[in-house]
C-alpha atoms as a PDB file:
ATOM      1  CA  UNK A   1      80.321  62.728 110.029  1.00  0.00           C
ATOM      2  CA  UNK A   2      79.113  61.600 106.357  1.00  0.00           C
ATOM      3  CA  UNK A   3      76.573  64.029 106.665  1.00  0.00           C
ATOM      4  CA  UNK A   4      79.615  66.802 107.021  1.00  0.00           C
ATOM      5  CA  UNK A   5      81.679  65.388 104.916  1.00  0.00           C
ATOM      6  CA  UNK A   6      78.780  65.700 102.416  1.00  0.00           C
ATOM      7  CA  UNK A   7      77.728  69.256 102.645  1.00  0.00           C
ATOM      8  CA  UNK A   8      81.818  69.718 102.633  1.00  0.00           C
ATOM      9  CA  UNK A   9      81.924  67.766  99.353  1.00  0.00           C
ATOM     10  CA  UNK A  10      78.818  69.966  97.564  1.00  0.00           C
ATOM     11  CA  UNK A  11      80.042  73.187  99.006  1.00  0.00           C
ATOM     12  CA  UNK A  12      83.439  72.615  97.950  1.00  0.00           C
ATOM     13  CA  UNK A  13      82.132  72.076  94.163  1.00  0.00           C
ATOM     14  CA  UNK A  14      79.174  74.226  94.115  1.00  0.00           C
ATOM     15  CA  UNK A  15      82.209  77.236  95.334  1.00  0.00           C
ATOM     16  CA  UNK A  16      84.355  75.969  92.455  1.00  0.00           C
ATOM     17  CA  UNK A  17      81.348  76.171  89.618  1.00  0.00           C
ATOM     18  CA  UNK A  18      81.227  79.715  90.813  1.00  0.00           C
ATOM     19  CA  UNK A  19      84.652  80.970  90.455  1.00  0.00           C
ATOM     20  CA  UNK A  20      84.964  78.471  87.083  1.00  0.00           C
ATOM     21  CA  UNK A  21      82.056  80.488  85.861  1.00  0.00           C
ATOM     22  CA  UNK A  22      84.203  83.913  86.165  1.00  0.00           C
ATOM     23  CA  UNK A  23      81.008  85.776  86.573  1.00  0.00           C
ATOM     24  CA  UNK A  24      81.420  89.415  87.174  1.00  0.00           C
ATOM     25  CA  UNK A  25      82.070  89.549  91.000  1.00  0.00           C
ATOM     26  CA  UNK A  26      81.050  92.872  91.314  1.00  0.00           C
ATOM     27  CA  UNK A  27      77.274  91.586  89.801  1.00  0.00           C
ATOM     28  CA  UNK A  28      77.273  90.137  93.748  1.00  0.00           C
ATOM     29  CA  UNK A  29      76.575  91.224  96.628  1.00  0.00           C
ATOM     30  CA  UNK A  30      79.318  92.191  99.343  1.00  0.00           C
ATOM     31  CA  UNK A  31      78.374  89.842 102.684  1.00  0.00           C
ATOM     32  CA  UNK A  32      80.318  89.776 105.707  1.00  0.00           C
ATOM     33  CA  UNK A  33      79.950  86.520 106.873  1.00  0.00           C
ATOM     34  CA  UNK A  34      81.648  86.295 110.171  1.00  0.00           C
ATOM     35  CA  UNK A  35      84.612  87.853 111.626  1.00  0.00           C
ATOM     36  CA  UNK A  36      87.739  86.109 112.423  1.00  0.00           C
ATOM     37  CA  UNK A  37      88.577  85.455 115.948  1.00  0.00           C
ATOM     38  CA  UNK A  38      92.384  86.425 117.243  1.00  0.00           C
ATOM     39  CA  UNK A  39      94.892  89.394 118.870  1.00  0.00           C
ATOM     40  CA  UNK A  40      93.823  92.540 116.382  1.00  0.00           C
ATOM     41  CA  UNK A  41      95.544  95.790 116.704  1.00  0.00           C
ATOM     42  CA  UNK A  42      92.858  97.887 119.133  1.00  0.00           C
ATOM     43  CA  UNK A  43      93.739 101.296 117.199  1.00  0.00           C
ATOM     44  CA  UNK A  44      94.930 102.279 114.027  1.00  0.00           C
ATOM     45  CA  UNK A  45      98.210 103.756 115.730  1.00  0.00           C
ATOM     46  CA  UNK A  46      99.221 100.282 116.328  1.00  0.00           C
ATOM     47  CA  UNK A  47      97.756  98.988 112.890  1.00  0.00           C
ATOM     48  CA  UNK A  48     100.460 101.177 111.538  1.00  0.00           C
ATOM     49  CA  UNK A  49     103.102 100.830 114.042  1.00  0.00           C
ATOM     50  CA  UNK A  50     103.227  96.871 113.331  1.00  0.00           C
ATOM     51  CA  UNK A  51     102.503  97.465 109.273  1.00  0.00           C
ATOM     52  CA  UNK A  52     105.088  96.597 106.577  1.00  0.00           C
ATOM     53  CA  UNK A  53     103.408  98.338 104.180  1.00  0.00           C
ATOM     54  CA  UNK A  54     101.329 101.249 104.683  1.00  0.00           C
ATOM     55  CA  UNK A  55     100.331 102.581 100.792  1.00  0.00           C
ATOM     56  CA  UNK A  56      98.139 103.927  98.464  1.00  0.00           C
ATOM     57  CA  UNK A  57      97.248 101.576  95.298  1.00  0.00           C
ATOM     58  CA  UNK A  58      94.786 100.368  92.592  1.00  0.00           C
ATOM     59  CA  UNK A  59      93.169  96.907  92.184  1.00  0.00           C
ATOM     60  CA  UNK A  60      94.651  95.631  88.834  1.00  0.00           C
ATOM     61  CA  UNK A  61      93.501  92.111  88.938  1.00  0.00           C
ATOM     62  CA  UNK A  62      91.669  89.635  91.727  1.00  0.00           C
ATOM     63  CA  UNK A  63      91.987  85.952  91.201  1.00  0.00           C
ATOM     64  CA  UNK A  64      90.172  83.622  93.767  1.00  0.00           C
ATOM     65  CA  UNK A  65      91.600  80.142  95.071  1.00  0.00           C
ATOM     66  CA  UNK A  66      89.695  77.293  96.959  1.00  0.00           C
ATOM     67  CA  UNK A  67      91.382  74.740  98.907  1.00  0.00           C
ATOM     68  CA  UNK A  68      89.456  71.324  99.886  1.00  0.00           C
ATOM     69  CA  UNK A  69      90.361  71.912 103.319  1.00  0.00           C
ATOM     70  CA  UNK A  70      89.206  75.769 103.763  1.00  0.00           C
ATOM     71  CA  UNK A  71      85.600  76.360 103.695  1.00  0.00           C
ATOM     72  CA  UNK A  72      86.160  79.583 102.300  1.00  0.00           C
ATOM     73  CA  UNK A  73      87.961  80.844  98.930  1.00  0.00           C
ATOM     74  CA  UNK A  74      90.291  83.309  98.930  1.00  0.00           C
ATOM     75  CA  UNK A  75      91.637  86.008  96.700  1.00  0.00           C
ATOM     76  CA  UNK A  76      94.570  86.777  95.529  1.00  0.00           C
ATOM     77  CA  UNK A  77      94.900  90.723  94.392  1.00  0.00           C
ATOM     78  CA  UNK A  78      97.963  92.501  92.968  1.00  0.00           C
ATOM     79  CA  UNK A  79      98.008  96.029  93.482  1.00  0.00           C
ATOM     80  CA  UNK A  80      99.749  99.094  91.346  1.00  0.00           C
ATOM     81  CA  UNK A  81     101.215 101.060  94.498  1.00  0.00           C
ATOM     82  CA  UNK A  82     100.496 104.478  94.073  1.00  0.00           C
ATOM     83  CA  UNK A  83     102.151 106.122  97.131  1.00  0.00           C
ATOM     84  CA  UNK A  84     104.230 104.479  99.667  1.00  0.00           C
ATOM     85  CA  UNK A  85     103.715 105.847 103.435  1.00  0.00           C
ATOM     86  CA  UNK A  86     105.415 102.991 104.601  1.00  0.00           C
ATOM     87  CA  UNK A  87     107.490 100.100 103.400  1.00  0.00           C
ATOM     88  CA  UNK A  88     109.364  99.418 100.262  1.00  0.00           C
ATOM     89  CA  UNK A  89     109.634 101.067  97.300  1.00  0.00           C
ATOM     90  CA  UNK A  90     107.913  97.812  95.094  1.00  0.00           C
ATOM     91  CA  UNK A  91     105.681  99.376  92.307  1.00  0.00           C
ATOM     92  CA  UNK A  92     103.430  96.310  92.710  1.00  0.00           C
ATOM     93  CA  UNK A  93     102.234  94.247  95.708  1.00  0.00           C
ATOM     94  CA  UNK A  94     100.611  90.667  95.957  1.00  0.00           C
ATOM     95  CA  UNK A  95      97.489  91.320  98.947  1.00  0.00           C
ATOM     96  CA  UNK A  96      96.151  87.477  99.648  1.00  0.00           C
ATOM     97  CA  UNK A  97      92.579  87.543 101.414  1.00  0.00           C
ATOM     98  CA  UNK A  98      90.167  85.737 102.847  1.00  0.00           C
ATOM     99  CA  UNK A  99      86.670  85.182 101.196  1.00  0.00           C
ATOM    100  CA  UNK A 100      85.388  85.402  97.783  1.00  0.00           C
ATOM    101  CA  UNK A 101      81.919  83.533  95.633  1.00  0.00           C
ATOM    102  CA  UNK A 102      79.983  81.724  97.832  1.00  0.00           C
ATOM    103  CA  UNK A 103      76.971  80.085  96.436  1.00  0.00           C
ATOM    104  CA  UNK A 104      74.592  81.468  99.667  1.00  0.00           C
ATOM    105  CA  UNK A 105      71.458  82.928  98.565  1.00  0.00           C
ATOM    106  CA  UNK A 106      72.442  82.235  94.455  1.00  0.00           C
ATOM    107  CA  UNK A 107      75.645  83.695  94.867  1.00  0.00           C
ATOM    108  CA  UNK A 108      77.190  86.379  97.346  1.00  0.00           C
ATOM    109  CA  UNK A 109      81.505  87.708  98.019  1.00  0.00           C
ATOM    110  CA  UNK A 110      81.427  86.370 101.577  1.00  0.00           C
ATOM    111  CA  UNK A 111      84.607  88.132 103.611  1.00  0.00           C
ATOM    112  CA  UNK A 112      85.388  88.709 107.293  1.00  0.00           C
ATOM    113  CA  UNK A 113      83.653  91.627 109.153  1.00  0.00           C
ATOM    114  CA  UNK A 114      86.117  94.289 108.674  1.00  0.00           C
ATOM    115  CA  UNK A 115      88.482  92.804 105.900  1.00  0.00           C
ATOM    116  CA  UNK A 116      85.944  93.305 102.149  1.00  0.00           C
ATOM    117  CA  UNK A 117      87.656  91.572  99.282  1.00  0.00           C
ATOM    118  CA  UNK A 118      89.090  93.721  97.094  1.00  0.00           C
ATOM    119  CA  UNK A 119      88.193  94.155  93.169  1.00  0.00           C
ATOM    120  CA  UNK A 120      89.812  94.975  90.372  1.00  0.00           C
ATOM    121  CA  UNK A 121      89.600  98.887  90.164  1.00  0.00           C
ATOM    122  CA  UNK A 122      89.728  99.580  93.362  1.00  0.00           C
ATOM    123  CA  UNK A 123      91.541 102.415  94.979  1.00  0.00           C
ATOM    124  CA  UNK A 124      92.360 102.018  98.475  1.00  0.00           C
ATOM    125  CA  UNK A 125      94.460 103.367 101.367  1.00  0.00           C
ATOM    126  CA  UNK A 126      96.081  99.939 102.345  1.00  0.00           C
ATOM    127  CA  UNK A 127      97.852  98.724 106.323  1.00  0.00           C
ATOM    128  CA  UNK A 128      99.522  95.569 105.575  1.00  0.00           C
ATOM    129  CA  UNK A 129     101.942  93.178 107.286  1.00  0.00           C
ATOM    130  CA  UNK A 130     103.974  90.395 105.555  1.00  0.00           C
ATOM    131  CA  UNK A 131     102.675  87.217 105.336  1.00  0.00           C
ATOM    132  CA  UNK A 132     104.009  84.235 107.326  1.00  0.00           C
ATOM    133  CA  UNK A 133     103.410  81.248 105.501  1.00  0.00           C
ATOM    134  CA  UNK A 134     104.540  83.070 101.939  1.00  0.00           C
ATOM    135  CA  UNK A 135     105.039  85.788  99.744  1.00  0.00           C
ATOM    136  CA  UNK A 136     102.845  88.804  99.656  1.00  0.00           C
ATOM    137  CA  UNK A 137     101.290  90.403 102.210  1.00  0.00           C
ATOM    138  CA  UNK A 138      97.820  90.416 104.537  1.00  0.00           C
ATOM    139  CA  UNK A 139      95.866  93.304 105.503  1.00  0.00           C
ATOM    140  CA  UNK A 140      96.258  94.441 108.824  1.00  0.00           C
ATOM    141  CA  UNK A 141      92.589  92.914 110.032  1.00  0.00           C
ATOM    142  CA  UNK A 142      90.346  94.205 110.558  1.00  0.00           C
ATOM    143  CA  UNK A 143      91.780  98.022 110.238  1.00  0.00           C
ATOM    144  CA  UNK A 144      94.013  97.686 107.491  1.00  0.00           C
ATOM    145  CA  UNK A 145      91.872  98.796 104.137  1.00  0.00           C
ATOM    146  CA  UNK A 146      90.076 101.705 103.369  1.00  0.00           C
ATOM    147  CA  UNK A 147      88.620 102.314  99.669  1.00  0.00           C
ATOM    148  CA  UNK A 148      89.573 105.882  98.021  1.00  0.00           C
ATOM    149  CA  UNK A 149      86.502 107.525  96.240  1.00  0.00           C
ATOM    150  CA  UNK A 150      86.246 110.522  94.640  1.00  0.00           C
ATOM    151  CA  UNK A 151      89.491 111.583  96.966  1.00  0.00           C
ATOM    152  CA  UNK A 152      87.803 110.762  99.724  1.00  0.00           C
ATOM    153  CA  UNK A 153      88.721 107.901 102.410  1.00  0.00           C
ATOM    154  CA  UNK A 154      85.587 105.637 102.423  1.00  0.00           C
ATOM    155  CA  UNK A 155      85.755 103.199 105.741  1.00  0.00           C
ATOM    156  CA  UNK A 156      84.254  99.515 104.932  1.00  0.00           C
ATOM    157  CA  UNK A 157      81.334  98.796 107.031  1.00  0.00           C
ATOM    158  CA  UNK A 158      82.188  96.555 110.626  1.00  0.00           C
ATOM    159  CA  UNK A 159      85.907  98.487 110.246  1.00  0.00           C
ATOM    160  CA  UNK A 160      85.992  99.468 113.608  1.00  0.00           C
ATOM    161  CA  UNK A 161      88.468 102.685 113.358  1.00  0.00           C
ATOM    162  CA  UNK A 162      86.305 105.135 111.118  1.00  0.00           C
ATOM    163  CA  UNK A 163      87.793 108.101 112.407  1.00  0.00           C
ATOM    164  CA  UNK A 164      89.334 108.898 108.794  1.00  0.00           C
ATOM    165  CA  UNK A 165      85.913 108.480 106.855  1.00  0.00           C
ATOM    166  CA  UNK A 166      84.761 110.946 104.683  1.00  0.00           C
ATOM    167  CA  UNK A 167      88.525 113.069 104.792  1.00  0.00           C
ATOM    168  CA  UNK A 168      90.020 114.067 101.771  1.00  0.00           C
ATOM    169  CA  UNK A 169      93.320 111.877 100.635  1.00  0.00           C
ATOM    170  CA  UNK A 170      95.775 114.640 101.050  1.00  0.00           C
ATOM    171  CA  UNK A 171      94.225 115.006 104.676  1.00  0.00           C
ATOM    172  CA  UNK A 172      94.708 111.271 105.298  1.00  0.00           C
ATOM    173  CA  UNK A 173      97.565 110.556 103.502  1.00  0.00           C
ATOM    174  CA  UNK A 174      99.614 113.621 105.712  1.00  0.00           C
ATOM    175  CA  UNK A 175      97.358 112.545 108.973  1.00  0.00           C
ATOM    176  CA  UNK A 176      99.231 108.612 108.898  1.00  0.00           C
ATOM    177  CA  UNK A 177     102.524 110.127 107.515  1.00  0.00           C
ATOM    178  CA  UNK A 178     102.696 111.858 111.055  1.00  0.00           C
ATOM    179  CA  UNK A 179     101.232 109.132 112.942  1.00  0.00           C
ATOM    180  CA  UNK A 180     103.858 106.631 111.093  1.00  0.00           C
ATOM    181  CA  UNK A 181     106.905 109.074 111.954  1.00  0.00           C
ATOM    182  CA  UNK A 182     105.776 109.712 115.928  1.00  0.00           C
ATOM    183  CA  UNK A 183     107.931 107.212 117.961  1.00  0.00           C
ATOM    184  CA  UNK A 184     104.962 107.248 121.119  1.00  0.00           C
ATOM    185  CA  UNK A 185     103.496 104.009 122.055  1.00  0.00           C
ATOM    186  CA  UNK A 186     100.588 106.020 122.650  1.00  0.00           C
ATOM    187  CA  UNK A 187      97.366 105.792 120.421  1.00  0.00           C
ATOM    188  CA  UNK A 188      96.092 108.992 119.078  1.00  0.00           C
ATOM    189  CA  UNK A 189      92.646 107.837 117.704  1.00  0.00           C
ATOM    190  CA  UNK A 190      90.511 104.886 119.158  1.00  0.00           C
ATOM    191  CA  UNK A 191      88.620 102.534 117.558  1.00  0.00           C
ATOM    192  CA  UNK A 192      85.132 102.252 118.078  1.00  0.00           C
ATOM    193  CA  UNK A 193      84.631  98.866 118.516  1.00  0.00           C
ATOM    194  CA  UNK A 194      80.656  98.342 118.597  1.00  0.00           C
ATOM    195  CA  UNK A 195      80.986  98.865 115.034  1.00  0.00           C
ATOM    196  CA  UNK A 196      82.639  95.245 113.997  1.00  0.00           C
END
């Protein structure tokens, strides 16, 4: 148990000299270290179904956290909302995730499979739910963000519903509008899940 408590203990502060640094996250690299175990939403149908917020928004700032008791950081992002699909009219959000400097292999962003932590400039296609324990909101893991480049939906690797990669925004945007607005319980697009 010392031994534990140990590697805890240098973790712990070799995780805080990293985000006390404020290097330039985007100067590491993006590692999925594990994926999170639980009840996920098998298709983006009922990712959007059980969402809060479904939107479109920029990354204006990502702030990372460590608690003693968490072996991971996490970040806290606030987004500039730049169309609303779903939800409330709020011109900002607060997205809290989990992951964020590690000090693995002299420094990585470890996230969940399926859930990348988000960085300030990012455009994304965001599936959110409230959060339970607080204010803000979580993505809807592991199906819940997409990054917007070049107007073009852009699915995170180990997302397991890809079926919107590479459409235009307009296409996407007008493809979940309907999906949002049909009443059916059934799914119109599965997931493939031998990707996460």
């Amino acid at each position: 148990m010392a031994e534990i408590d140990e590697f805890r203990k240098r973790r712990f502060d070799a995780i805080s000299e990293l985000i006390a640094s404020r290097c330039d996250p985007r100067d590491l690299p993006l590692v999925a270290v594990s994926h999170a175990d639980g009840d996920h939403p098998q298709t983006l149908d009922e990712a959007l179904r059980h969402a809060d917020v479904v939107v479109t928004a920029r990354v204006i700032k990502t702030e990372f956290r460590l608690n003693r008791d968490v072996g991971m950081p996490t970040a806290h992002s606030t987004l500039a909302i730049d169309v609303v699909l779903k939800g409330n009219d709020a011109s900002e959000i607060s997205l809290y995730q989990a992951g964020g400097p590690m000090p693995d292999n002299g420094g990585i962003i470890g996230h969940f499979a399926g859930a990348p932590i988000l960085l300030s400039g990012d455009h994304v296609l965001l599936i959110a739910r409230k959060r339970t324990n607080g204010d803000g909101y979580r993505s809807s893991y592991p199906v819940g963000t997409y990054y917007i480049r070049g107007g073009v939906i852009r699915v995170p690797d180990s997302n397991p519903c890809d079926w919107l990669d590479g459409r235009p925004l307009s296409e996407a945007v007008a493809l979940l509008r309907a999906a949002i607005s049909d009443a059916s319980d059934e799914a119109a697009q599965p997931c493939d899940w031998s990707r996460f």
